[in-house]
C-alpha atoms as a PDB file:
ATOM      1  CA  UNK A   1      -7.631 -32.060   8.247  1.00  0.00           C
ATOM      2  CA  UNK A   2      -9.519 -29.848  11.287  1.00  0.00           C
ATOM      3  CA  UNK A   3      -6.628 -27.076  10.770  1.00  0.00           C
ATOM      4  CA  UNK A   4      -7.334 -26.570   7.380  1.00  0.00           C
ATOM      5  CA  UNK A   5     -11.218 -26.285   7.969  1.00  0.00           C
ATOM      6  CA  UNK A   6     -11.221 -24.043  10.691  1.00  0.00           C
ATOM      7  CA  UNK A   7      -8.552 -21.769   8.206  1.00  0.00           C
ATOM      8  CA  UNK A   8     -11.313 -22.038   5.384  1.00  0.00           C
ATOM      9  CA  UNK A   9     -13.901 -21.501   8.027  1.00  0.00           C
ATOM     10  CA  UNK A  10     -12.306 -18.363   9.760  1.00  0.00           C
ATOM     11  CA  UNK A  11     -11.322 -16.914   5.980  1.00  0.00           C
ATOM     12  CA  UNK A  12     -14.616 -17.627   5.018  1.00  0.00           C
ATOM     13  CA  UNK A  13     -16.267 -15.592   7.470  1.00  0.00           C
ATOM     14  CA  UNK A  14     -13.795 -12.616   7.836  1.00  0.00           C
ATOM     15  CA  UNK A  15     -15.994 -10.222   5.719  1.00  0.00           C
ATOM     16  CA  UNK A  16     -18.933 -11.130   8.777  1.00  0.00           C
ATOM     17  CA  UNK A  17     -16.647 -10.779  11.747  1.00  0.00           C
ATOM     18  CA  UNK A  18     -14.907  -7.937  10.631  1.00  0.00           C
ATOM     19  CA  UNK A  19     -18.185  -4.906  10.180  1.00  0.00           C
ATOM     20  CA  UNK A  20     -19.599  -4.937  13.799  1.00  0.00           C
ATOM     21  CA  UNK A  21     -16.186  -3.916  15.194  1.00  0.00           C
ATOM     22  CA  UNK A  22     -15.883  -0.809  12.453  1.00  0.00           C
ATOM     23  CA  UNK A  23     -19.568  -0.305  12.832  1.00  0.00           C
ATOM     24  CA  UNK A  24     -18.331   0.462  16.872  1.00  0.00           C
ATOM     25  CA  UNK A  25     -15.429   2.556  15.403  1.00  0.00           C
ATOM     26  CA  UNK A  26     -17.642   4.775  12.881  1.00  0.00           C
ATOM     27  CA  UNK A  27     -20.875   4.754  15.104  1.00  0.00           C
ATOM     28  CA  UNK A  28     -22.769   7.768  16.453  1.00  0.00           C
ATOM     29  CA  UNK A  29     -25.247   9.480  14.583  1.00  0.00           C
ATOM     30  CA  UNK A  30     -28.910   8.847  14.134  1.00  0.00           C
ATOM     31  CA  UNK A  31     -30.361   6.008  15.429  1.00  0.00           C
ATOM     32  CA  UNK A  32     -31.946   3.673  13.140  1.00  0.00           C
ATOM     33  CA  UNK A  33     -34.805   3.005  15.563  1.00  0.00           C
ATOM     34  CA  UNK A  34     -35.251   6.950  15.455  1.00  0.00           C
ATOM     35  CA  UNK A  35     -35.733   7.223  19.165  1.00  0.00           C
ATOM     36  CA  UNK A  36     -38.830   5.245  18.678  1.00  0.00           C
ATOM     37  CA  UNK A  37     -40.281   2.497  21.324  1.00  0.00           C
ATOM     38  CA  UNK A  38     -42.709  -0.687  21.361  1.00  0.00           C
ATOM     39  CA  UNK A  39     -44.382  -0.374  24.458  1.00  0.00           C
ATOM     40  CA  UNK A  40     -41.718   0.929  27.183  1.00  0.00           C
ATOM     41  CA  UNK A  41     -38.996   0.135  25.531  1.00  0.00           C
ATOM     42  CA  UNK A  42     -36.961   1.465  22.707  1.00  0.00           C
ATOM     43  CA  UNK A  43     -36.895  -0.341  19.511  1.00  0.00           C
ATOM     44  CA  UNK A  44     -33.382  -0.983  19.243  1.00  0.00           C
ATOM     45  CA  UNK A  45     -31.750   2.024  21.068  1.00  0.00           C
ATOM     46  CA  UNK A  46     -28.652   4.401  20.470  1.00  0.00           C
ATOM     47  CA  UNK A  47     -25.969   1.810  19.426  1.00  0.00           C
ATOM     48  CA  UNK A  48     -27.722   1.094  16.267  1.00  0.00           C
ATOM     49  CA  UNK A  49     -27.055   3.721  13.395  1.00  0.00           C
ATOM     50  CA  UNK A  50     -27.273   4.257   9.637  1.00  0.00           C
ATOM     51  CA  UNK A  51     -23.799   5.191   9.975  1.00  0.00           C
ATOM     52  CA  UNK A  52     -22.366   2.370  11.843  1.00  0.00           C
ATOM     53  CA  UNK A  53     -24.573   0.328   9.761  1.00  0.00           C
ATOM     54  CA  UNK A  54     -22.765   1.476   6.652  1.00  0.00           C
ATOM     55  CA  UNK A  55     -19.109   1.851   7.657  1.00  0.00           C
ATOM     56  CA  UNK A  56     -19.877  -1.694   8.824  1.00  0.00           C
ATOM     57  CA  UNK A  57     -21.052  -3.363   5.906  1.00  0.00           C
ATOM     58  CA  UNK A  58     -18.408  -0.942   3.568  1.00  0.00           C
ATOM     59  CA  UNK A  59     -15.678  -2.782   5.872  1.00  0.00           C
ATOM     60  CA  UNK A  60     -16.758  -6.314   5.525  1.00  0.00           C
ATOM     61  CA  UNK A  61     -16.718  -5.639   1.814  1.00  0.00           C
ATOM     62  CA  UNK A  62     -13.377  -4.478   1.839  1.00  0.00           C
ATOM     63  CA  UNK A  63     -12.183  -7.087   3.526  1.00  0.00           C
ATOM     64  CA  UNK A  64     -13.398  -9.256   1.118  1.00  0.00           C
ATOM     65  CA  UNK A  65     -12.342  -7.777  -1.820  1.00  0.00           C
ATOM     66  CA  UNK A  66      -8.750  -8.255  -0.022  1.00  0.00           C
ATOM     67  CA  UNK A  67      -8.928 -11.453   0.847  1.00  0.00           C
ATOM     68  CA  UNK A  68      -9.983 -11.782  -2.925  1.00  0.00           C
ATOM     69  CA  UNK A  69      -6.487 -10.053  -3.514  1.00  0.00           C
ATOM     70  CA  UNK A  70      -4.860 -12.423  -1.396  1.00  0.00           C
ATOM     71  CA  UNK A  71      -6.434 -15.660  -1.754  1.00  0.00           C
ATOM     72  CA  UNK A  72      -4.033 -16.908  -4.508  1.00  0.00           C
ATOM     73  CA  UNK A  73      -0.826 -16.340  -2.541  1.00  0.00           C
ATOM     74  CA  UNK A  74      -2.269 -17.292   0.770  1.00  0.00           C
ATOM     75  CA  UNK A  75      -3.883 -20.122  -0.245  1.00  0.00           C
ATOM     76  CA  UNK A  76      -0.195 -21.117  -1.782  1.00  0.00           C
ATOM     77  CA  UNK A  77       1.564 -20.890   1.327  1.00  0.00           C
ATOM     78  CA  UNK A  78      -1.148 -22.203   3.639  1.00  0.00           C
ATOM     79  CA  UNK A  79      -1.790 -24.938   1.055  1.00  0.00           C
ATOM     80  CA  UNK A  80      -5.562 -24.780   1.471  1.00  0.00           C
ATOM     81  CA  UNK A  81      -7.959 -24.097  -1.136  1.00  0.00           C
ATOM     82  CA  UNK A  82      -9.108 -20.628  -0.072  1.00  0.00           C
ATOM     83  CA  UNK A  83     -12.303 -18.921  -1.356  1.00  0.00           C
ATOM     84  CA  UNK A  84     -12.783 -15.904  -2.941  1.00  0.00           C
ATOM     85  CA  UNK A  85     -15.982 -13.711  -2.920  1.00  0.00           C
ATOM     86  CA  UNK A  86     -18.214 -12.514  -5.677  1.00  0.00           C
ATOM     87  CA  UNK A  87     -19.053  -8.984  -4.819  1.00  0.00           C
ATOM     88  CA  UNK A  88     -22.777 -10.130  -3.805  1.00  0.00           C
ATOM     89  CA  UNK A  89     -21.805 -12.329  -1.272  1.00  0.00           C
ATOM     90  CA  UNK A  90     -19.642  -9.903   0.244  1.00  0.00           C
ATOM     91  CA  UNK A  91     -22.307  -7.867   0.529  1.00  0.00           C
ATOM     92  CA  UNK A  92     -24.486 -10.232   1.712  1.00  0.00           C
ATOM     93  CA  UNK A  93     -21.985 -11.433   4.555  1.00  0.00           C
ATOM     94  CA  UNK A  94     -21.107  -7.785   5.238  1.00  0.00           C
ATOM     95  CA  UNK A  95     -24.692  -6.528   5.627  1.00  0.00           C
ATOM     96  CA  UNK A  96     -26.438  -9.787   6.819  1.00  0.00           C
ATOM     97  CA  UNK A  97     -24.001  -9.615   9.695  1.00  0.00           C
ATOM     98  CA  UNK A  98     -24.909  -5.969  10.313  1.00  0.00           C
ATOM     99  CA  UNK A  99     -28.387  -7.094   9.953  1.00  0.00           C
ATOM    100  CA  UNK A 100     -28.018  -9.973  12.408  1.00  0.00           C
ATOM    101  CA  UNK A 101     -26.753  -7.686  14.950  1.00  0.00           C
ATOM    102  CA  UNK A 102     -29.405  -5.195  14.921  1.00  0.00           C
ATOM    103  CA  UNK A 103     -32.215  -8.166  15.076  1.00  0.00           C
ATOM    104  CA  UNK A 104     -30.505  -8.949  17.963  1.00  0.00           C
ATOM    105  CA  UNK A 105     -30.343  -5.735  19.620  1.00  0.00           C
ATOM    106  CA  UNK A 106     -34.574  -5.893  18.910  1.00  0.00           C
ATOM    107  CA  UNK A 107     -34.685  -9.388  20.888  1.00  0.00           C
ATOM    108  CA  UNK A 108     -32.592  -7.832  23.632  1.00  0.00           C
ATOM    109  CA  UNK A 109     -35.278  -4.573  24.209  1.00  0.00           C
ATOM    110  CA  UNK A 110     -38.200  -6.797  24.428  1.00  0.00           C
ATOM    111  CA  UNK A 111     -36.660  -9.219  26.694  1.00  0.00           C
ATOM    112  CA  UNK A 112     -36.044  -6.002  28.990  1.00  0.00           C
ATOM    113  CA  UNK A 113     -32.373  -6.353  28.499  1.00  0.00           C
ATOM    114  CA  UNK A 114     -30.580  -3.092  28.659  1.00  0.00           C
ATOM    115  CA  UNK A 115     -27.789  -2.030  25.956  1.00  0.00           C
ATOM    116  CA  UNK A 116     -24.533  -3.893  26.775  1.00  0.00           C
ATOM    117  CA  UNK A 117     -26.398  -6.362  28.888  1.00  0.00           C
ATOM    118  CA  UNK A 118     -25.429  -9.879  28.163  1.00  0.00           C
ATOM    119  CA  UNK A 119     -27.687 -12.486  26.126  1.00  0.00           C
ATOM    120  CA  UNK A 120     -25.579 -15.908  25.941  1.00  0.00           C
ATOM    121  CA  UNK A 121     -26.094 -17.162  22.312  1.00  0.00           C
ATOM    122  CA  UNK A 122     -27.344 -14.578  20.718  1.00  0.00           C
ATOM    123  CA  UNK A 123     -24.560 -12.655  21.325  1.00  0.00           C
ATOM    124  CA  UNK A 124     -22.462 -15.147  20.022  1.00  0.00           C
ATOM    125  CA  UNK A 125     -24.166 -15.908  16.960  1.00  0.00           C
ATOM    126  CA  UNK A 126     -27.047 -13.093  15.904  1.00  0.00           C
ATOM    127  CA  UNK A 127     -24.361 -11.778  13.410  1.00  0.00           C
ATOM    128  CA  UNK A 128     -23.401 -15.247  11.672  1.00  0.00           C
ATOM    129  CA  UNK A 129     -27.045 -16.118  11.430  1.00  0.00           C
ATOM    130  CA  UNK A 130     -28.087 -13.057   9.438  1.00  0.00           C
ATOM    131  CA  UNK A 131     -24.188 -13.193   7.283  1.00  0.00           C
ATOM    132  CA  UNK A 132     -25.611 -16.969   6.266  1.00  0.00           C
ATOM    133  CA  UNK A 133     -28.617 -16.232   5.498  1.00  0.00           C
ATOM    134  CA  UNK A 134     -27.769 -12.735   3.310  1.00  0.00           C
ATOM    135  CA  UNK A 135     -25.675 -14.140   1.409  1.00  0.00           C
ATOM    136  CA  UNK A 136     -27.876 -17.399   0.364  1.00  0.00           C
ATOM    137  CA  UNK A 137     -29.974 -14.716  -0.485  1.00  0.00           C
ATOM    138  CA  UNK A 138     -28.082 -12.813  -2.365  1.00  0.00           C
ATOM    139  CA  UNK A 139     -25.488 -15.488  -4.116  1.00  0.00           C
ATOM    140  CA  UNK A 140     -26.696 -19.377  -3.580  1.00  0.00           C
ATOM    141  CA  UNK A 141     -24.880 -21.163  -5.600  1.00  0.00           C
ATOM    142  CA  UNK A 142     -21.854 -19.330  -4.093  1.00  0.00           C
ATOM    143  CA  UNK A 143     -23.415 -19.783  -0.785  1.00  0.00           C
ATOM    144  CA  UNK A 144     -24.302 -23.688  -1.278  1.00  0.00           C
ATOM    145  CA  UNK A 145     -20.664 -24.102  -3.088  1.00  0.00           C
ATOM    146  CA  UNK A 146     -18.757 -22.548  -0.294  1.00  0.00           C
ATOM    147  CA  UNK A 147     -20.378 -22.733   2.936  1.00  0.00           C
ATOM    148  CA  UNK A 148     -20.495 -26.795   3.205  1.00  0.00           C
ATOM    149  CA  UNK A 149     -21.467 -28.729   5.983  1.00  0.00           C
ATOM    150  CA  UNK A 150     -18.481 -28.890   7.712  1.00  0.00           C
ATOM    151  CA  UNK A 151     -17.772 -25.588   7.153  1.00  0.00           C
ATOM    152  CA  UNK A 152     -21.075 -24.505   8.733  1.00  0.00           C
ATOM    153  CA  UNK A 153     -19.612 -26.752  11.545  1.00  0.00           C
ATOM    154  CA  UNK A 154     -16.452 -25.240  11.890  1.00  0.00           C
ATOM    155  CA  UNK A 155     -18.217 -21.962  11.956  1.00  0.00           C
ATOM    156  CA  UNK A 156     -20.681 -22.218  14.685  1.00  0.00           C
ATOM    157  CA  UNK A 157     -17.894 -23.785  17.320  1.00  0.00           C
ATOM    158  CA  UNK A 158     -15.443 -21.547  16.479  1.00  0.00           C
ATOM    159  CA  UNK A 159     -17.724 -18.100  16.205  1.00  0.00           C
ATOM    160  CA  UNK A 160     -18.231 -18.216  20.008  1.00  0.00           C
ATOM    161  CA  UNK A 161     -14.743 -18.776  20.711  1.00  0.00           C
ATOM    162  CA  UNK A 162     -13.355 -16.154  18.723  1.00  0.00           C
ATOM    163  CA  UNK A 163     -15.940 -13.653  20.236  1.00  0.00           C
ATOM    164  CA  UNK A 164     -15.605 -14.633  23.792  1.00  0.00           C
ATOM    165  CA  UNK A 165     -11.922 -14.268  23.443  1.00  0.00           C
ATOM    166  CA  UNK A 166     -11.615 -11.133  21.599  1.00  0.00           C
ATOM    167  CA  UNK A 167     -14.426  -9.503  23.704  1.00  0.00           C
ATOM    168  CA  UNK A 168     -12.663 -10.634  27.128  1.00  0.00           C
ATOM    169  CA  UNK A 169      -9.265  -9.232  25.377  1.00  0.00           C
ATOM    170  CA  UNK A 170     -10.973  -6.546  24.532  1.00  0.00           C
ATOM    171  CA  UNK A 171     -12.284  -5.518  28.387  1.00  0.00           C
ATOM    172  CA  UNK A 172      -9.067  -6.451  29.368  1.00  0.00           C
ATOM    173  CA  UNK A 173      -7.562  -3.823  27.295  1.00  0.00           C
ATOM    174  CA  UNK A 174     -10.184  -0.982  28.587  1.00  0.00           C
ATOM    175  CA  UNK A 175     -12.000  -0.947  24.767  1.00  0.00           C
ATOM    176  CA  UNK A 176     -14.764  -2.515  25.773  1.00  0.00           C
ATOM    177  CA  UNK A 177     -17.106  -2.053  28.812  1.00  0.00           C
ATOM    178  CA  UNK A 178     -17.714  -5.300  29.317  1.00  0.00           C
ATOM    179  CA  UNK A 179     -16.680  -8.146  28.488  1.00  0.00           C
ATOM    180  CA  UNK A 180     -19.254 -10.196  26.372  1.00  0.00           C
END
């Protein structure tokens, strides 16, 4: 049933959707790029910190560890098979999204994009593409076990949607300054 794989999808994924938004919320501090540039253009540039980097990948392994809590009784009432998450592949989900992100701020300097500045697709997907490939890095057999095909599916249709219409939300509400 599509409701019950874009459930398993969404759950799936919460530990990777959920550390660039407390990365934003614990930010500041050094830069990771160190106020270094390539050319003209800085590295990555001030929105990218060690601090933001860890409160981020801390929070996507919390969530996990509380979906892990909740999985059983959830799962029960949802009546879908919901996974749980070895402490690994939280970590790899956490921090590959984290990592995904900041690769994608790099893209965005040497295309001469500015911080903020929009990048269709990439912004949409730079963080899932490093969570999938952490964690079948650090846990494939979890990975290969839990991320099937239609799950990948699910996950790169409904991604976008969820970020264009929590970042819209999100301008809407004055949080963000705009609204990609």
């Amino acid at each position: 049933m599509v409701i019950d794989l874009v459930v398993v999808a969404f759950w799936t994924m919460l530990p990777a959707y959920v550390p660039n938004n407390a990365a934003v919320l614990a930010g500041g501090g050094a830069p990771i790029d160190g106020g270094r540039t390539w050319g003209d253009r800085r590295l990555l540039g001030d929105g990218k910190t060690w601090r933001g980097t860890a409160a981020g990948t801390l929070a996507g392994v919390a969530v996990a560890l509380a979906c892990n809590a909740a999985a059983g009784p959830v799962s029960a009432m949802l009546g879908v098979s919901l996974p749980t998450f070895p402490l690994i592949a939280a970590v790899g989900l956490a921090f590959g999204a984290m990592v995904g992100d900041i690769g994608a701020s790099f893209l965005k300097r040497r295309s001469g994009r500015q911080r903020g500045a929009a990048f269709p697709g990439l912004d949409q997907l730079d963080f899932v593409v490093g969570a999938l490939v952490f964690a079948a890095a650090f846990d494939l057999p979890w990975f290969l076990g839990t991320f099937t095909l239609p799950v990948l599916g699910a996950v790169l249709v409904l991604t976008p949607i969820l970020h264009v219409t929590t970042n819209v939300a999100a301008y809407l509400l004055g949080v963000k300054n705009e609204p990609w």
